[in-house]
C-alpha atoms as a PDB file:
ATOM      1  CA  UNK A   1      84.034  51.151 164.932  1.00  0.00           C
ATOM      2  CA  UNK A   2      85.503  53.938 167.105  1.00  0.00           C
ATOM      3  CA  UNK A   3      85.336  57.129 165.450  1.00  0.00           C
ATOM      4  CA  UNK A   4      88.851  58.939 163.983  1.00  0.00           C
ATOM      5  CA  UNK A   5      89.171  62.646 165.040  1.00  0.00           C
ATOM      6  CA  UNK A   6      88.802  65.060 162.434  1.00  0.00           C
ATOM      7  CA  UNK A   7      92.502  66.662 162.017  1.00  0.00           C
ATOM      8  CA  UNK A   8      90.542  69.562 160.220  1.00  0.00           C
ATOM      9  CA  UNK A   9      88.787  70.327 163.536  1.00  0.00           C
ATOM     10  CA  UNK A  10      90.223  73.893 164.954  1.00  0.00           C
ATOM     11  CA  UNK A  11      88.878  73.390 168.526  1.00  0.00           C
ATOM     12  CA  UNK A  12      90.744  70.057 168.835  1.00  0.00           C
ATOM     13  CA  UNK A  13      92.337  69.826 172.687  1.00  0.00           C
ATOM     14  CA  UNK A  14      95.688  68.796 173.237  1.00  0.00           C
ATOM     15  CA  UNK A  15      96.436  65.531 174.886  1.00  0.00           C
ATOM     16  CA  UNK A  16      95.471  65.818 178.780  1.00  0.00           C
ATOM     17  CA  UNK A  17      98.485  63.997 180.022  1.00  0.00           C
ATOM     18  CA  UNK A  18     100.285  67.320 178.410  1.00  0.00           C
ATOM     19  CA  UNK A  19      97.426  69.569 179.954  1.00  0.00           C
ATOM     20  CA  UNK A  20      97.785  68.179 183.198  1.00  0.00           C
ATOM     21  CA  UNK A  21     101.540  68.129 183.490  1.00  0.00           C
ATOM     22  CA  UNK A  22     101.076  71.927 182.624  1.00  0.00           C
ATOM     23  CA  UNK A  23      98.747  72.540 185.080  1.00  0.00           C
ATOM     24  CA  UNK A  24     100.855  70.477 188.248  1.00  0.00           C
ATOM     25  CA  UNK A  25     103.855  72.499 187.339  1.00  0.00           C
ATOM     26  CA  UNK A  26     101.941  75.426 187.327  1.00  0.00           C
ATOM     27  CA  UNK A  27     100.361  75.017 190.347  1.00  0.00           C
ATOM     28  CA  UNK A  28     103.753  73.950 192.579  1.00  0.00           C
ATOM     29  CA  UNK A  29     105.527  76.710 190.933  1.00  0.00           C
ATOM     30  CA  UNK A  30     102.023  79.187 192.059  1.00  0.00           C
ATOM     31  CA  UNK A  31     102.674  77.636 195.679  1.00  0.00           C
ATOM     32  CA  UNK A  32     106.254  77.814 196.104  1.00  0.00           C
ATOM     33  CA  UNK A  33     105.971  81.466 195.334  1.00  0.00           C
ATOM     34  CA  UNK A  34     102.754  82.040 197.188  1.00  0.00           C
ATOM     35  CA  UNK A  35     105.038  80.466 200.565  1.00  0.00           C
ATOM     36  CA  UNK A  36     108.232  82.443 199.954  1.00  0.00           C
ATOM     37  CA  UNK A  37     106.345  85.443 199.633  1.00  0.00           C
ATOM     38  CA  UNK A  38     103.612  84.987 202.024  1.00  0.00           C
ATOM     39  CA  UNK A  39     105.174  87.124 204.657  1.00  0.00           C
ATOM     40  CA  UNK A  40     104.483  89.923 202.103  1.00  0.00           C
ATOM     41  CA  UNK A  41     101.501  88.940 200.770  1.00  0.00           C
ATOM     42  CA  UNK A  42      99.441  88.501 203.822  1.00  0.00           C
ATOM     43  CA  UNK A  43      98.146  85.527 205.587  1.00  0.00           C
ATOM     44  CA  UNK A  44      95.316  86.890 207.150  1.00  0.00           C
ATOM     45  CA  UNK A  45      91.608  84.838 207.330  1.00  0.00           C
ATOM     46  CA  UNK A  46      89.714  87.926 208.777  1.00  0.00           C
ATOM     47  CA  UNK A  47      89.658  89.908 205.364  1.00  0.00           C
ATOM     48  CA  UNK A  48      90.463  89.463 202.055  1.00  0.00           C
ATOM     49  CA  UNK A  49      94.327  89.876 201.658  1.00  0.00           C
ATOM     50  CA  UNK A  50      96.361  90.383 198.800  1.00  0.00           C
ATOM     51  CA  UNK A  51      97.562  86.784 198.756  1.00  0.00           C
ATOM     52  CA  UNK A  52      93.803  85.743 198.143  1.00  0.00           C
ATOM     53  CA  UNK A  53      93.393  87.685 195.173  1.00  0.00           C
ATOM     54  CA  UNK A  54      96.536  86.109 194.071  1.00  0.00           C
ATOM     55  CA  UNK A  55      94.901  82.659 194.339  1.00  0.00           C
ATOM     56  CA  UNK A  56      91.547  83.974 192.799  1.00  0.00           C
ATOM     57  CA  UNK A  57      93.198  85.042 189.865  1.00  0.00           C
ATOM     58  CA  UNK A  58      95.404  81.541 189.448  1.00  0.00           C
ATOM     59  CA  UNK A  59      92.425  79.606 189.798  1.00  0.00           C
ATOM     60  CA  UNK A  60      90.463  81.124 187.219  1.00  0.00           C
ATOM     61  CA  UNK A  61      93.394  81.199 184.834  1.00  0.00           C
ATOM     62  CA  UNK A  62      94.018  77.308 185.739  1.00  0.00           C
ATOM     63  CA  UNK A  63      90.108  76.958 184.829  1.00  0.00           C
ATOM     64  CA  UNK A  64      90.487  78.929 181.474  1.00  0.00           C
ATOM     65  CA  UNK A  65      94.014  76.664 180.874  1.00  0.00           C
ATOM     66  CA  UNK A  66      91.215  73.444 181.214  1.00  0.00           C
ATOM     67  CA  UNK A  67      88.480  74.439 179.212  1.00  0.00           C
ATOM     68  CA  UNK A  68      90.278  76.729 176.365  1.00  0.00           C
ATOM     69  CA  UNK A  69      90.715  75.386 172.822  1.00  0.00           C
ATOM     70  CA  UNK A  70      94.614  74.466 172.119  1.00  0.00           C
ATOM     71  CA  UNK A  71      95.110  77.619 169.884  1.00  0.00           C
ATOM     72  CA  UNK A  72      94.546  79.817 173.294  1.00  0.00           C
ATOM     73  CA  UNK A  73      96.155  77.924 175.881  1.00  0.00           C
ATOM     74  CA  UNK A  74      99.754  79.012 175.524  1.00  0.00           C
ATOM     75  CA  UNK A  75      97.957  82.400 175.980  1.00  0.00           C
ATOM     76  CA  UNK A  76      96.801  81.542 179.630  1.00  0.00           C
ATOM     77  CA  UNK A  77      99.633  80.085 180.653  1.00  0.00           C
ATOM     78  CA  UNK A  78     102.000  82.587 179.806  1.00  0.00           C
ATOM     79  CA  UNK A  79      99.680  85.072 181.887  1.00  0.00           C
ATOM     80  CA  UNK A  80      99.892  82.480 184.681  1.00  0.00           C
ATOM     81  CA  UNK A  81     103.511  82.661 184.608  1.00  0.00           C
ATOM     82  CA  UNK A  82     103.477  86.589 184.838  1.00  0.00           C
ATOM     83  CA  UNK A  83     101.365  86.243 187.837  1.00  0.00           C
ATOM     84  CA  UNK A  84     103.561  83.801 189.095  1.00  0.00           C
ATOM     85  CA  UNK A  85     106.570  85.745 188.395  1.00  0.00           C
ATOM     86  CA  UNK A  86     105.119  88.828 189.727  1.00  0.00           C
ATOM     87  CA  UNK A  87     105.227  87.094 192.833  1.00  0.00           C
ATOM     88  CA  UNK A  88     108.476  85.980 193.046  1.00  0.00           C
ATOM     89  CA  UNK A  89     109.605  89.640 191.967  1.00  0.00           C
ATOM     90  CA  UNK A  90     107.378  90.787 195.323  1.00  0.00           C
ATOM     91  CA  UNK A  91     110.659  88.568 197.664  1.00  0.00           C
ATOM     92  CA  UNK A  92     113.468  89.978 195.599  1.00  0.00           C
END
């Protein structure tokens, strides 16, 4: 008999198919940005550019989006969107 989830449980995860269309729109919005603006940004290999830290910081918020409880998530992504928006505001 497969077990029932407990509705009383407050870690309980949202369903992944919702995570992970969060997390592809996320990451194509993070991109298109990252490729208007990458004239800006820097697109350097030999040292560690502005447009890296830019990635550093989405991955680790994409990370914190996968492993967070559902009460915190809307929490991450709204700071991924900042970044993300802070980088389109960098064209403009």
């Amino acid at each position: 008999m497969a077990s029932q989830p407990n509705k009383y449980d407050r870690y309980s995860r949202q369903a992944p198919e919702d995570i992970e269309r969060t997390i592809a729109y996320l990451c194509r919005a993070f991109s298109n940005a990252t490729f208007k603006a990458s004239h800006i940004i820097g697109n350097k290999v030999d040292s560690t550019t502005e447009l890296y830290r830019y990635q550093v910081d989405f991955a680790y918020l994409i990370d914190n989006i996968q492993r967070c409880p559902s009460y915190i998530m809307p929490k991450y992504v709204q700071e991924a969107n900042d970044l993300i928006t802070g980088i389109k505001a960098l064209v403009a």
